[in-house]
PDB file of N, CA and C in Angstrom:
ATOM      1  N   UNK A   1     -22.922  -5.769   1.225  1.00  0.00           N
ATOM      2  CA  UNK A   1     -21.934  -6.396   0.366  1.00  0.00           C
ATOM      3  C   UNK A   1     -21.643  -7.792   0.925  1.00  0.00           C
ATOM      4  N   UNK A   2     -21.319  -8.541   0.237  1.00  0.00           N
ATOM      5  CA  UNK A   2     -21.885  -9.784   0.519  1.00  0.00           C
ATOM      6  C   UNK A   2     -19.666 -10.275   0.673  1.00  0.00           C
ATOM      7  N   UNK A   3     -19.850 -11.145   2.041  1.00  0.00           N
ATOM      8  CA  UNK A   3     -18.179 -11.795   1.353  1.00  0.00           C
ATOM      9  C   UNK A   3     -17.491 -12.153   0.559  1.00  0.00           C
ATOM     10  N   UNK A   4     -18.430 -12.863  -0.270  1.00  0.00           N
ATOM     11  CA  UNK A   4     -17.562 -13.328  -1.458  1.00  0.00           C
ATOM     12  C   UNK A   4     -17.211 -12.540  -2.249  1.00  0.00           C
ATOM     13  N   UNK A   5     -18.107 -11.138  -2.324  1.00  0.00           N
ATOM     14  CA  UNK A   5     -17.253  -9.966  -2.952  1.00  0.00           C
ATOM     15  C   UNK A   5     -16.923  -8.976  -2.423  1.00  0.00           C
ATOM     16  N   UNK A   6     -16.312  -8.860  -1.076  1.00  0.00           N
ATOM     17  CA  UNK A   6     -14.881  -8.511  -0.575  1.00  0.00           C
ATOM     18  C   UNK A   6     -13.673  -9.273  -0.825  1.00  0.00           C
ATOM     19  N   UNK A   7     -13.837 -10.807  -0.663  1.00  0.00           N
ATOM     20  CA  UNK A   7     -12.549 -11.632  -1.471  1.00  0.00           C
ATOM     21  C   UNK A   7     -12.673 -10.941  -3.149  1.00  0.00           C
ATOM     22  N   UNK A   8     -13.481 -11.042  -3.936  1.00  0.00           N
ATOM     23  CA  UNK A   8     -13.508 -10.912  -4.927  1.00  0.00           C
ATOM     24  C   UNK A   8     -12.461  -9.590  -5.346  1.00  0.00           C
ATOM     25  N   UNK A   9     -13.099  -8.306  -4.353  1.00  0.00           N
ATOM     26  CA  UNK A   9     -12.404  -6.757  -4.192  1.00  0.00           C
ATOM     27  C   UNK A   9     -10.764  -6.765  -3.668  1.00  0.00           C
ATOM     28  N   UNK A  10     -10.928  -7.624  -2.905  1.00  0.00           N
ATOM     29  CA  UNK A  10      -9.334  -8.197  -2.248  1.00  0.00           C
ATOM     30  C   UNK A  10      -8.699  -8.416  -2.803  1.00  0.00           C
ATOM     31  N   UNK A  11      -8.666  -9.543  -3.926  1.00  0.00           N
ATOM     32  CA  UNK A  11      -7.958  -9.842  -4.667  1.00  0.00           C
ATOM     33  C   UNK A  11      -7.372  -8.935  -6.101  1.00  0.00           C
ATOM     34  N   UNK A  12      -8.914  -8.469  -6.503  1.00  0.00           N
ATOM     35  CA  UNK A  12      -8.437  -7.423  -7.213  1.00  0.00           C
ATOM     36  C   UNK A  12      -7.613  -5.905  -7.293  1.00  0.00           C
ATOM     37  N   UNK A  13      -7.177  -5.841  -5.828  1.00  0.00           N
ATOM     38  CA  UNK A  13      -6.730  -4.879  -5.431  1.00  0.00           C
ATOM     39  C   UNK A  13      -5.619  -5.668  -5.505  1.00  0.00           C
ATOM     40  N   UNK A  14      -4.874  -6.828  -4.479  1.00  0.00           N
ATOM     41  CA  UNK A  14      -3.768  -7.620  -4.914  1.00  0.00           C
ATOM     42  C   UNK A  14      -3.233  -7.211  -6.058  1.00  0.00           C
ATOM     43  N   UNK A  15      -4.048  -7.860  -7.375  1.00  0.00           N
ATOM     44  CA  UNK A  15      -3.647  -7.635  -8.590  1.00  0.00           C
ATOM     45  C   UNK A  15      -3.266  -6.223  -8.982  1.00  0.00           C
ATOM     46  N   UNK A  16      -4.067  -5.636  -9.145  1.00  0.00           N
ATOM     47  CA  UNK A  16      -3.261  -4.089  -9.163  1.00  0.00           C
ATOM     48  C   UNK A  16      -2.216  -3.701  -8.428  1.00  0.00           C
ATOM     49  N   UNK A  17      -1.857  -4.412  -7.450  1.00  0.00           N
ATOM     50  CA  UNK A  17      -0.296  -3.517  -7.052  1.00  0.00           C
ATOM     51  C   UNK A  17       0.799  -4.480  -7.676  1.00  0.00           C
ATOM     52  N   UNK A  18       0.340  -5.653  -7.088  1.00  0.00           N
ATOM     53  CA  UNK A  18       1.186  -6.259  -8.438  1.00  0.00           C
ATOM     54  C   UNK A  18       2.064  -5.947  -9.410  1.00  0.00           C
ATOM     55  N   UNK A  19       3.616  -5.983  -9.332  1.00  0.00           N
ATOM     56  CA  UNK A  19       3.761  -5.854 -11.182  1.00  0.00           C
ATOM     57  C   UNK A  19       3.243  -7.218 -12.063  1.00  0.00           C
ATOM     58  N   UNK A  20       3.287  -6.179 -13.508  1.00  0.00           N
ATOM     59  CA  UNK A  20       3.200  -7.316 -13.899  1.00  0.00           C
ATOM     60  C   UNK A  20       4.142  -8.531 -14.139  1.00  0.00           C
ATOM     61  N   UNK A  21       5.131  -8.126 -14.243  1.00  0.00           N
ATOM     62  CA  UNK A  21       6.355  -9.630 -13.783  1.00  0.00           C
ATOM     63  C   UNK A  21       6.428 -10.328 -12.650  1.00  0.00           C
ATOM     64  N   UNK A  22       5.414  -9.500 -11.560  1.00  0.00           N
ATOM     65  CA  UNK A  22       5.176 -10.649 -10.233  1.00  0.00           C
ATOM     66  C   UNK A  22       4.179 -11.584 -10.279  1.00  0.00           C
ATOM     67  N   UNK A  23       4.387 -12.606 -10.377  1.00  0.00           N
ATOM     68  CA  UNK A  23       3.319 -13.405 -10.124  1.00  0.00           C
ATOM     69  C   UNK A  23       2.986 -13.663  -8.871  1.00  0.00           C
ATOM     70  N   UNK A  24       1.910 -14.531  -8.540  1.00  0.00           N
ATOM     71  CA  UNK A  24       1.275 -14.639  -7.385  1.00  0.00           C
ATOM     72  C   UNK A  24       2.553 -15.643  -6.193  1.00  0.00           C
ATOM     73  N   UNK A  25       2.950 -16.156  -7.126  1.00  0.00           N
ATOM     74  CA  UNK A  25       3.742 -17.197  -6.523  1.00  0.00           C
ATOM     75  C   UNK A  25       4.737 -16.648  -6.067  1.00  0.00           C
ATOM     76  N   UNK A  26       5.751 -15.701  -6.609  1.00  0.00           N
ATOM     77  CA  UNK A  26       6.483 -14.804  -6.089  1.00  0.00           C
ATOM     78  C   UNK A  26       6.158 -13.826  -5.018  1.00  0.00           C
ATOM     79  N   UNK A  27       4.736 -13.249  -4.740  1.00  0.00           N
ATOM     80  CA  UNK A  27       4.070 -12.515  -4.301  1.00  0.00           C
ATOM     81  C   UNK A  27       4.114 -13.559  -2.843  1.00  0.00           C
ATOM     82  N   UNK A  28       3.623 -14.629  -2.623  1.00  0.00           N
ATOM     83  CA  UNK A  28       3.620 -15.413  -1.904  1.00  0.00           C
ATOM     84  C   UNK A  28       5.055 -15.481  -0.715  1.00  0.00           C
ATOM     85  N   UNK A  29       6.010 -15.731  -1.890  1.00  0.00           N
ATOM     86  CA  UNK A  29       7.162 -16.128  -1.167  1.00  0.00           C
ATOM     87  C   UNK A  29       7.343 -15.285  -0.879  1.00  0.00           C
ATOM     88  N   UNK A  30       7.791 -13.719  -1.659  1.00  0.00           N
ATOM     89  CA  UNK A  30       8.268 -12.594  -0.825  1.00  0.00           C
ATOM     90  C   UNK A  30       7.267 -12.184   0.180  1.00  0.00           C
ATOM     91  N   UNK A  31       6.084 -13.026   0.922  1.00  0.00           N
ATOM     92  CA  UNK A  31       5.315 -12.386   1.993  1.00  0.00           C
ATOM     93  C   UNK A  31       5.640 -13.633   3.041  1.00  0.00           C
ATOM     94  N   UNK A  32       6.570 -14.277   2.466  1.00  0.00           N
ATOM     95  CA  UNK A  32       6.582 -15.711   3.851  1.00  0.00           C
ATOM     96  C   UNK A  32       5.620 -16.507   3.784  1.00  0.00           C
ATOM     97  N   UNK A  33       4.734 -16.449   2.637  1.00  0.00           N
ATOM     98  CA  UNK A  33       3.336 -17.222   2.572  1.00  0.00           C
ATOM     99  C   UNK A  33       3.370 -18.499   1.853  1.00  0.00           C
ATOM    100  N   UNK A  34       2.988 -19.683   2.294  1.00  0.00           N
ATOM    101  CA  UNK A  34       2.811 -20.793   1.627  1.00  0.00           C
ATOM    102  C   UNK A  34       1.726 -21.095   0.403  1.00  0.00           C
ATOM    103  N   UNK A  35       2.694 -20.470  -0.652  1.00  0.00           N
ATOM    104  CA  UNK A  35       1.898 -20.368  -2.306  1.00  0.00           C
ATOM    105  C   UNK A  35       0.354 -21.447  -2.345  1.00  0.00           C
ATOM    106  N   UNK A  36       0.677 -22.118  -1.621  1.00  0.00           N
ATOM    107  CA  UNK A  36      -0.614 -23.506  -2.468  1.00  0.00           C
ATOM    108  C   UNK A  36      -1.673 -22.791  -1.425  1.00  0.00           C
ATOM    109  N   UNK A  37      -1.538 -22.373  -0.440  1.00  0.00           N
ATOM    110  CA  UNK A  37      -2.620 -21.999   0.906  1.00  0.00           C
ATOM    111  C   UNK A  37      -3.172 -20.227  -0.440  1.00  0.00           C
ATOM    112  N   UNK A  38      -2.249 -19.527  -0.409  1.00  0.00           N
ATOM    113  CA  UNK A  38      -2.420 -18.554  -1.059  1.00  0.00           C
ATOM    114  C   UNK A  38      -3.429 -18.309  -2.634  1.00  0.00           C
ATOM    115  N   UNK A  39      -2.195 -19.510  -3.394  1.00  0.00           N
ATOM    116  CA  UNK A  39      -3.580 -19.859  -4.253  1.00  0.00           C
ATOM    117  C   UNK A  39      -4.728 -20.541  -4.607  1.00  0.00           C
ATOM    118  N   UNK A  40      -5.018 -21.559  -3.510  1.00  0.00           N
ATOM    119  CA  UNK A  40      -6.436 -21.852  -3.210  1.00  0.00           C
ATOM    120  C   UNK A  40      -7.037 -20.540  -2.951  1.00  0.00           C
ATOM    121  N   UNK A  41      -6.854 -19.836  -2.159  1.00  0.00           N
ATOM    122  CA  UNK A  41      -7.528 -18.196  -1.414  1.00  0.00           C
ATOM    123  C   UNK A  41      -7.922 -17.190  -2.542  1.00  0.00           C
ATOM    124  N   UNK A  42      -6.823 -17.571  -3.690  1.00  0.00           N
ATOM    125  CA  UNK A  42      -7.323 -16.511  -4.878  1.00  0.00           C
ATOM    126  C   UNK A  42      -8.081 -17.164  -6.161  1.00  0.00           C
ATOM    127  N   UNK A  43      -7.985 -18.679  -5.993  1.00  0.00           N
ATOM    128  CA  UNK A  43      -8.563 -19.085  -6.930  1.00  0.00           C
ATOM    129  C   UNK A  43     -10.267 -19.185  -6.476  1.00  0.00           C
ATOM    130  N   UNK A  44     -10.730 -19.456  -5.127  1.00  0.00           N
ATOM    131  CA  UNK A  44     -11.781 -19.090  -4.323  1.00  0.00           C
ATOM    132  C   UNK A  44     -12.089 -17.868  -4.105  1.00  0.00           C
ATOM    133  N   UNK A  45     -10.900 -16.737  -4.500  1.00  0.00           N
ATOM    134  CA  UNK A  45     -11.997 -15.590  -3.885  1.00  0.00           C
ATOM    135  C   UNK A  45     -12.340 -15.324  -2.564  1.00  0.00           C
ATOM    136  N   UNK A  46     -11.384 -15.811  -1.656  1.00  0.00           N
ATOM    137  CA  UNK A  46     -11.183 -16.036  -0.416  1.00  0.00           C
ATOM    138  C   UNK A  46     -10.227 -14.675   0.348  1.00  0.00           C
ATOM    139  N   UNK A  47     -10.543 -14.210   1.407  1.00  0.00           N
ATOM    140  CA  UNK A  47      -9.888 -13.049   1.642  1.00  0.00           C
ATOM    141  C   UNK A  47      -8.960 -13.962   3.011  1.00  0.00           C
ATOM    142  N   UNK A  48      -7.478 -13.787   2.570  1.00  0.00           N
ATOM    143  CA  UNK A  48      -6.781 -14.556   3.872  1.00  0.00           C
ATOM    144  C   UNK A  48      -6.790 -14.101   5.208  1.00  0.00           C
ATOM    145  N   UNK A  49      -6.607 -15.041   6.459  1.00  0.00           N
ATOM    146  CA  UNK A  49      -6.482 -14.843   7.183  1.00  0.00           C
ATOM    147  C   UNK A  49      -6.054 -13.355   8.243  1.00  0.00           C
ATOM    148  N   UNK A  50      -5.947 -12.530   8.822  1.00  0.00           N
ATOM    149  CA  UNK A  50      -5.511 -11.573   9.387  1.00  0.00           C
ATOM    150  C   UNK A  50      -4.020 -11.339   8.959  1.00  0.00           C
ATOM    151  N   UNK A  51      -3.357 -12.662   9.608  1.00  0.00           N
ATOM    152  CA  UNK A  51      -1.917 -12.139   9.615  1.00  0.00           C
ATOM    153  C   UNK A  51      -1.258 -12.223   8.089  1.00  0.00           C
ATOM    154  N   UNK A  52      -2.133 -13.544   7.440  1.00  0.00           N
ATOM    155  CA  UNK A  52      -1.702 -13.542   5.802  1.00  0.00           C
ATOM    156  C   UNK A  52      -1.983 -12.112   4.907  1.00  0.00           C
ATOM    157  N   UNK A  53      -3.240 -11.210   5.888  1.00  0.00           N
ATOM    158  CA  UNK A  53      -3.619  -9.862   5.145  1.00  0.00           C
ATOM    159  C   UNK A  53      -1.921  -9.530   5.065  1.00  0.00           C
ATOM    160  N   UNK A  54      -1.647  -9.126   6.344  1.00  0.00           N
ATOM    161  CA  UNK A  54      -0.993  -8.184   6.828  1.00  0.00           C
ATOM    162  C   UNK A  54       0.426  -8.670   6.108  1.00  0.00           C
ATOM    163  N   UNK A  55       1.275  -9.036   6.133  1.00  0.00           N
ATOM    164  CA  UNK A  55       1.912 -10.051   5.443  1.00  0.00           C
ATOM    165  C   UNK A  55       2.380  -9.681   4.065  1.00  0.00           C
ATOM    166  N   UNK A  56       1.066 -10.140   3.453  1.00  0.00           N
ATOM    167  CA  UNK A  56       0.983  -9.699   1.756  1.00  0.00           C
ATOM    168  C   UNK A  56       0.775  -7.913   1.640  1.00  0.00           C
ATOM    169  N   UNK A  57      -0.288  -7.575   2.080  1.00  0.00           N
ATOM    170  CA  UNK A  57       0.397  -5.919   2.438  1.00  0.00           C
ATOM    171  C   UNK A  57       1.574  -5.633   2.915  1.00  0.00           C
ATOM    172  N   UNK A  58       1.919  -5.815   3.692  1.00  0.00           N
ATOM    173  CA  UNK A  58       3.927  -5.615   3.836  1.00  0.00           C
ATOM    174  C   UNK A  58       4.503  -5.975   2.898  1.00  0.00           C
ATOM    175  N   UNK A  59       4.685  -6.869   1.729  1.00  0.00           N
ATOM    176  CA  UNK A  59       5.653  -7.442   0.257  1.00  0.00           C
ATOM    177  C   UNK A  59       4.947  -6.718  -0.369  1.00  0.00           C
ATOM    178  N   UNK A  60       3.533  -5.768  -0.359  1.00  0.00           N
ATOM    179  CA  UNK A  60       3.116  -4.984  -1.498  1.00  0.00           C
ATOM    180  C   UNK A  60       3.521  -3.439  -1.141  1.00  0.00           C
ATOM    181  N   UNK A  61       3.931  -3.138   0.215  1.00  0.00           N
ATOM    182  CA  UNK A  61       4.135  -1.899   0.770  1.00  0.00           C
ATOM    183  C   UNK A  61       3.334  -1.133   1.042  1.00  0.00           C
ATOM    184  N   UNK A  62       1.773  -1.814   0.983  1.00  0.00           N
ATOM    185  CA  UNK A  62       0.871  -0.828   1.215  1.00  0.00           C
ATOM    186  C   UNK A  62      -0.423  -1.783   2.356  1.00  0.00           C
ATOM    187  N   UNK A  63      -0.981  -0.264   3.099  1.00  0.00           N
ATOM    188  CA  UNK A  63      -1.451  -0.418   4.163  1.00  0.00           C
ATOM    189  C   UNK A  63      -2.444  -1.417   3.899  1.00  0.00           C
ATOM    190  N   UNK A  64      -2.727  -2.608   5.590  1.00  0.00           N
ATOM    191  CA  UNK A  64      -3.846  -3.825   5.238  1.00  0.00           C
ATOM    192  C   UNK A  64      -5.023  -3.567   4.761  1.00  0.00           C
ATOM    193  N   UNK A  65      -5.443  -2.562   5.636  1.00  0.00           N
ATOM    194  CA  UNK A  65      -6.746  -1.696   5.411  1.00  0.00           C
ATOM    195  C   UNK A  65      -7.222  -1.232   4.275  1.00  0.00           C
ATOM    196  N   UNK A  66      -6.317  -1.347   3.075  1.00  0.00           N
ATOM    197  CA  UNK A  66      -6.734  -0.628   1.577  1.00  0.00           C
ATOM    198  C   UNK A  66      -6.689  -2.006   1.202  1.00  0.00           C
ATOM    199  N   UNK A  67      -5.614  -3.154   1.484  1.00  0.00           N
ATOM    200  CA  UNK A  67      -6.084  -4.371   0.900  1.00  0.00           C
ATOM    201  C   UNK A  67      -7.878  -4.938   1.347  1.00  0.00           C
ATOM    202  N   UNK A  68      -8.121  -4.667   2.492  1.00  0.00           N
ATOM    203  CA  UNK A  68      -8.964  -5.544   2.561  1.00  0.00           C
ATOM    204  C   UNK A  68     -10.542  -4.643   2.079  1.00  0.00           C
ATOM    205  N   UNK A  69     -10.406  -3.174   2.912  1.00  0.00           N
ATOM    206  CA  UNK A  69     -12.073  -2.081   2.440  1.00  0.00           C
ATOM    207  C   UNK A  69     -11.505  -1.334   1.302  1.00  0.00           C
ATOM    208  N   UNK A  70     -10.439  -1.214   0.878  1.00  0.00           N
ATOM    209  CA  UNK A  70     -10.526  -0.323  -0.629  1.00  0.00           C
ATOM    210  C   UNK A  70     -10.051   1.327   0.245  1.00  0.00           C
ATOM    211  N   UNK A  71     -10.111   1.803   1.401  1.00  0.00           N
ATOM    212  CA  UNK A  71      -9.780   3.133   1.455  1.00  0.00           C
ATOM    213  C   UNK A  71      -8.773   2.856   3.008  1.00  0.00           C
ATOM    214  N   UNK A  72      -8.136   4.338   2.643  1.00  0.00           N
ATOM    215  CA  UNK A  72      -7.417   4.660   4.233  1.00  0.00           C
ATOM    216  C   UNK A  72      -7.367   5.757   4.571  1.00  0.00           C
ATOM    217  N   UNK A  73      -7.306   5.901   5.904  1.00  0.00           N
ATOM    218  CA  UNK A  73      -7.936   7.438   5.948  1.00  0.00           C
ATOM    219  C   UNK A  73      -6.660   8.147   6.693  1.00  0.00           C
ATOM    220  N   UNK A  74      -5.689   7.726   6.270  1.00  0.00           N
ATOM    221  CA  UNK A  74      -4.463   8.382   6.288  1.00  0.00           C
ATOM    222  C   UNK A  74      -3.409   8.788   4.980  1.00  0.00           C
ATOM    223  N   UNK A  75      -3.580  10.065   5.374  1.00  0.00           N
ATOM    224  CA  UNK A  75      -2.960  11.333   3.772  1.00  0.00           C
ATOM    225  C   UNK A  75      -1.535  10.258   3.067  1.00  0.00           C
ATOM    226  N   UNK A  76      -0.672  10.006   4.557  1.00  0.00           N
ATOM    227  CA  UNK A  76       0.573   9.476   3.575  1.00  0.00           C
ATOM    228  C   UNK A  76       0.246   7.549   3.203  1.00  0.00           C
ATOM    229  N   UNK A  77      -1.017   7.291   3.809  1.00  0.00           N
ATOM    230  CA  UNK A  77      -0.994   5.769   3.153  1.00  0.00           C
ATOM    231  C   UNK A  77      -1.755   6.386   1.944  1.00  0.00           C
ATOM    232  N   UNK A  78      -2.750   7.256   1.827  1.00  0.00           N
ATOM    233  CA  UNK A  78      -3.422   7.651   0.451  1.00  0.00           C
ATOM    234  C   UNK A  78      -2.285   7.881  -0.734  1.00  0.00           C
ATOM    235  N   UNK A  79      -1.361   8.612  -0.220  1.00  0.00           N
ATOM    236  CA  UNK A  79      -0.191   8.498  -1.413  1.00  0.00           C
ATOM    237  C   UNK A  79       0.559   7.423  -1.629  1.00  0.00           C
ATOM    238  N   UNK A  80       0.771   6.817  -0.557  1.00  0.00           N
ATOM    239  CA  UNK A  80       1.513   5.108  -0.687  1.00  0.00           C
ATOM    240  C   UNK A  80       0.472   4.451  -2.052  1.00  0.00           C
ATOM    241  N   UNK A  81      -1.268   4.586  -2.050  1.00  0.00           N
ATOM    242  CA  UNK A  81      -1.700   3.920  -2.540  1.00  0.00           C
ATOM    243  C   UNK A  81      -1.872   4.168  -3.965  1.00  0.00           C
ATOM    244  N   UNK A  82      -1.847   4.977  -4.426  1.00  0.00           N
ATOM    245  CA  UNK A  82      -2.021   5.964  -5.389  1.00  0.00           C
ATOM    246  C   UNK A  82      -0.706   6.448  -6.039  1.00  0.00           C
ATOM    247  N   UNK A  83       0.165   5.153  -6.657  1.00  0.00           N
ATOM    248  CA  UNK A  83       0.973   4.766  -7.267  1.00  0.00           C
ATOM    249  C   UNK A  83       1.445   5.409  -8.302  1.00  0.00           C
ATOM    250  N   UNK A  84       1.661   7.240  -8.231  1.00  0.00           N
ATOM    251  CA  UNK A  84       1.624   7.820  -9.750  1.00  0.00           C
ATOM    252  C   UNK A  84       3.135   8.281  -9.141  1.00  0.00           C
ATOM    253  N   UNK A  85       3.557   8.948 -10.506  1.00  0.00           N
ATOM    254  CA  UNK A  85       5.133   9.464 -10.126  1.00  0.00           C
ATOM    255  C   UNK A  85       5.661  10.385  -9.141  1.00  0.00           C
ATOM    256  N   UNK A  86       4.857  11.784  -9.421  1.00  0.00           N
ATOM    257  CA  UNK A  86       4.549  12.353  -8.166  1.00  0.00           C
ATOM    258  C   UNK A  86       4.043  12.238  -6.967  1.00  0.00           C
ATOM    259  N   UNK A  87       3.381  10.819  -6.498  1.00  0.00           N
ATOM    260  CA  UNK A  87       3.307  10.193  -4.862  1.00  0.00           C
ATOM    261  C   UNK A  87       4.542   9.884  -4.784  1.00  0.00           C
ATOM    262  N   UNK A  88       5.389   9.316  -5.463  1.00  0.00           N
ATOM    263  CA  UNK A  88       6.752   8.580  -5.425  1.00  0.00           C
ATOM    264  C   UNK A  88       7.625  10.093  -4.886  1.00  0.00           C
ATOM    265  N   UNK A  89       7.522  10.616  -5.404  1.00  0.00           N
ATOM    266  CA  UNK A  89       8.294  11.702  -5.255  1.00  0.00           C
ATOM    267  C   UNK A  89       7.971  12.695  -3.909  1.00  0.00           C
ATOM    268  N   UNK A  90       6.736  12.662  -3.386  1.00  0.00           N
ATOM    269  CA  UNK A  90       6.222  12.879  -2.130  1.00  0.00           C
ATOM    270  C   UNK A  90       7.186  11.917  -0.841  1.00  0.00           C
ATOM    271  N   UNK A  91       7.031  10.999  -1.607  1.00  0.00           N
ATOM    272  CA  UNK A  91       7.528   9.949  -0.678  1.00  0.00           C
ATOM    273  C   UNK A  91       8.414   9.756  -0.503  1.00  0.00           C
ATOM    274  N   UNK A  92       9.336  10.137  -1.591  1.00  0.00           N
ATOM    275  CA  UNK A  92      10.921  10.138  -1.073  1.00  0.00           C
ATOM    276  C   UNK A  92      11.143  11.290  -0.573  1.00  0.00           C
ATOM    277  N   UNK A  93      10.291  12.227  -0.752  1.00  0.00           N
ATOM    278  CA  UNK A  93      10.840  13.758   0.021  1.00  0.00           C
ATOM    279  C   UNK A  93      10.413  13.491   1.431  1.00  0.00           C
ATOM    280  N   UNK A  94       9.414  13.141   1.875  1.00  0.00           N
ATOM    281  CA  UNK A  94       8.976  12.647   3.402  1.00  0.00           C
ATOM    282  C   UNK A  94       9.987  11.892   3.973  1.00  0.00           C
ATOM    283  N   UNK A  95      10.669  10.432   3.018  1.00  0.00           N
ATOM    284  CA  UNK A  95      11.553   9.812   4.163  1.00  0.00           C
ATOM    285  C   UNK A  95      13.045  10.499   3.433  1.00  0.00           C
ATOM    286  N   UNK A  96      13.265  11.687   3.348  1.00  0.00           N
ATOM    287  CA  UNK A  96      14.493  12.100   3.486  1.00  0.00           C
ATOM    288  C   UNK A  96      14.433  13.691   4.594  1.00  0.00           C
ATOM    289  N   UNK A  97      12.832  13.780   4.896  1.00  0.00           N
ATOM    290  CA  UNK A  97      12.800  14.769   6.451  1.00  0.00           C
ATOM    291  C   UNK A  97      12.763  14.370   6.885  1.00  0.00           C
ATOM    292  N   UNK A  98      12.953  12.851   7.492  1.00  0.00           N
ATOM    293  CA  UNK A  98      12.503  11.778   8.674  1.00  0.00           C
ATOM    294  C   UNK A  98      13.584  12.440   9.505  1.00  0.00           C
ATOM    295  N   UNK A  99      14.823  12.621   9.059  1.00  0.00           N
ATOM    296  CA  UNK A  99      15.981  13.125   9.695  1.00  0.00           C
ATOM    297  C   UNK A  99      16.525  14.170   9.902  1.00  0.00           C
ATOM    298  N   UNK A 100      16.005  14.982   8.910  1.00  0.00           N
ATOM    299  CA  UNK A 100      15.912  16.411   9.073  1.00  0.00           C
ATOM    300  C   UNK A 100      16.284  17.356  10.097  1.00  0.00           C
ATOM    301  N   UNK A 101      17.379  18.432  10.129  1.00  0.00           N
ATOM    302  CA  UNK A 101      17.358  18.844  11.597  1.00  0.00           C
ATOM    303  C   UNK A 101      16.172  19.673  11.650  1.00  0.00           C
ATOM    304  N   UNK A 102      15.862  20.634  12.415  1.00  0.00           N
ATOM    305  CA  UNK A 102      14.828  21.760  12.860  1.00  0.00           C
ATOM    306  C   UNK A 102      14.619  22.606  11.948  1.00  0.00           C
ATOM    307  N   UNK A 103      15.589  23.090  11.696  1.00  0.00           N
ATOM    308  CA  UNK A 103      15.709  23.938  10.576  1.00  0.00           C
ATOM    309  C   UNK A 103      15.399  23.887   8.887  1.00  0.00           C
ATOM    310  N   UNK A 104      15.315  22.575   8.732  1.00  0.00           N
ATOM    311  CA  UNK A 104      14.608  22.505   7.522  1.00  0.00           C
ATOM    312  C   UNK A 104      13.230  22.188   7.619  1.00  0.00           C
ATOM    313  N   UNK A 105      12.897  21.512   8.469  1.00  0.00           N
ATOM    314  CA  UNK A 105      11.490  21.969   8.632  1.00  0.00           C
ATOM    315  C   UNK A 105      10.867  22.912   8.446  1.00  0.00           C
ATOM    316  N   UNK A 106      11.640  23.955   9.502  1.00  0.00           N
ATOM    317  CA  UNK A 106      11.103  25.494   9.343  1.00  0.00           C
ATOM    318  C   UNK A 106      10.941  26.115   7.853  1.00  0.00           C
ATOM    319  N   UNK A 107      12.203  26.160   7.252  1.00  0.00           N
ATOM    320  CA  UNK A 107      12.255  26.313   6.096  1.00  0.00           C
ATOM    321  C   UNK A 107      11.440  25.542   5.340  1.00  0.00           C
ATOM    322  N   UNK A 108      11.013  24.733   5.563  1.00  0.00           N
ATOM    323  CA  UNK A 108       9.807  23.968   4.175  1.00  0.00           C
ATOM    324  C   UNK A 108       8.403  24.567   4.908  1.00  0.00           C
ATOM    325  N   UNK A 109       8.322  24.580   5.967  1.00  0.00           N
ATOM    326  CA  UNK A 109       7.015  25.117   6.523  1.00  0.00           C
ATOM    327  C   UNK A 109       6.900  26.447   6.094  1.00  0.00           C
ATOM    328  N   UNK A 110       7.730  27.121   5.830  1.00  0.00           N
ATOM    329  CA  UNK A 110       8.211  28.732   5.303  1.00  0.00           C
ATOM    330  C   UNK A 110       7.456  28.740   3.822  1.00  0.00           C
ATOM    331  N   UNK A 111       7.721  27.689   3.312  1.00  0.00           N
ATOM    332  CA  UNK A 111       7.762  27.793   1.779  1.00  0.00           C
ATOM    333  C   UNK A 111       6.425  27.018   1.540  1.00  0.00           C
ATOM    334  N   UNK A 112       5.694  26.515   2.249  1.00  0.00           N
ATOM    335  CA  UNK A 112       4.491  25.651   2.156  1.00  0.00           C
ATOM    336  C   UNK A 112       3.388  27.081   2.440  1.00  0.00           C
ATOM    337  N   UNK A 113       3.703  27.539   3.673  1.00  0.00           N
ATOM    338  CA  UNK A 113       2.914  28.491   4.461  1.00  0.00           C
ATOM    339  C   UNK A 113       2.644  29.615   3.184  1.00  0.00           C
ATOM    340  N   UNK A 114       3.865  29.995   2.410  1.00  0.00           N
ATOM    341  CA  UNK A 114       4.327  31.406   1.142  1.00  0.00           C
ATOM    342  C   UNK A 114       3.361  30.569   0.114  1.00  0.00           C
ATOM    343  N   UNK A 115       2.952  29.256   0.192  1.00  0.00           N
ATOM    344  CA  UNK A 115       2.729  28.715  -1.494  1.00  0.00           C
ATOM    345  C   UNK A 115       1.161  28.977  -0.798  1.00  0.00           C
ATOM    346  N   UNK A 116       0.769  28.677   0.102  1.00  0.00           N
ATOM    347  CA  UNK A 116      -0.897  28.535  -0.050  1.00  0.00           C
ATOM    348  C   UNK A 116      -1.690  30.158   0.243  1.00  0.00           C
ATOM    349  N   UNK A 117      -0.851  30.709   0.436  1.00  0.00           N
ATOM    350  CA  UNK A 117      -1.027  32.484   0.724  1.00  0.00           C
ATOM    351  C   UNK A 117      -1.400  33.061  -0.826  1.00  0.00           C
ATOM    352  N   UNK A 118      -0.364  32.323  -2.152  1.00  0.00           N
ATOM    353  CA  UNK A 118       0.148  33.228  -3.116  1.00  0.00           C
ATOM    354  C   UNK A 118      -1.264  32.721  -4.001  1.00  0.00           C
TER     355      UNK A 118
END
């Protein structure tokens, strides 16, 4: 695969997380990124710098590694990426066990352990 179409894949992944009321320019600022550097990079097809990856993945909320090869080989960035209602809902149930005492753990491990038995 040739670079210019990994920028090419880069960008188009950009675009898809994207809303559509964000534009690039907004996309920019909410990453701390200097828009004109940014959109030279997308009007070229240019995959940015390391820290500009990382950056624009943080204002998109999703891992660098799916911006830049397309996969991640971690279960909860696979649901981060995979933007349907029920990941959303995974995801708010995960960061509301972040805090969880012991005991609900157990109890969901109870009820996980009963669901793949039945």
């Amino acid at each position: 695969m040739s670079v210019d179409n990994f920028g090419t894949k880069f960008w188009a992944r950009v675009d898809t997380l994207r809303d559509n009321d964000t534009s690039l320019m907004q996309l920019a600022l909410e990453a701390g990124l200097n828009y004109d550097v940014i959109k030279v990079q997308y009007s070229l097809q240019r995959i940015p710098n390391s820290q500009e990856v990382c950056l624009l993945a943080n204002a998109l909320q999703i891992p660098p590694e799916w911006l830049v090869l397309g996969v991640v080989h971690n279960t909860l960035d696979t649901i981060r990426v995979e933007n349907t209602l029920r990941n959303r809902r995974i995801l708010s149930i995960v960061e509301k066990l972040v805090g969880s005492r012991k005991e609900v753990f157990d109890s969901i491990e109870l009820i996980v352990h009963t669901e793949t038995e039945a």
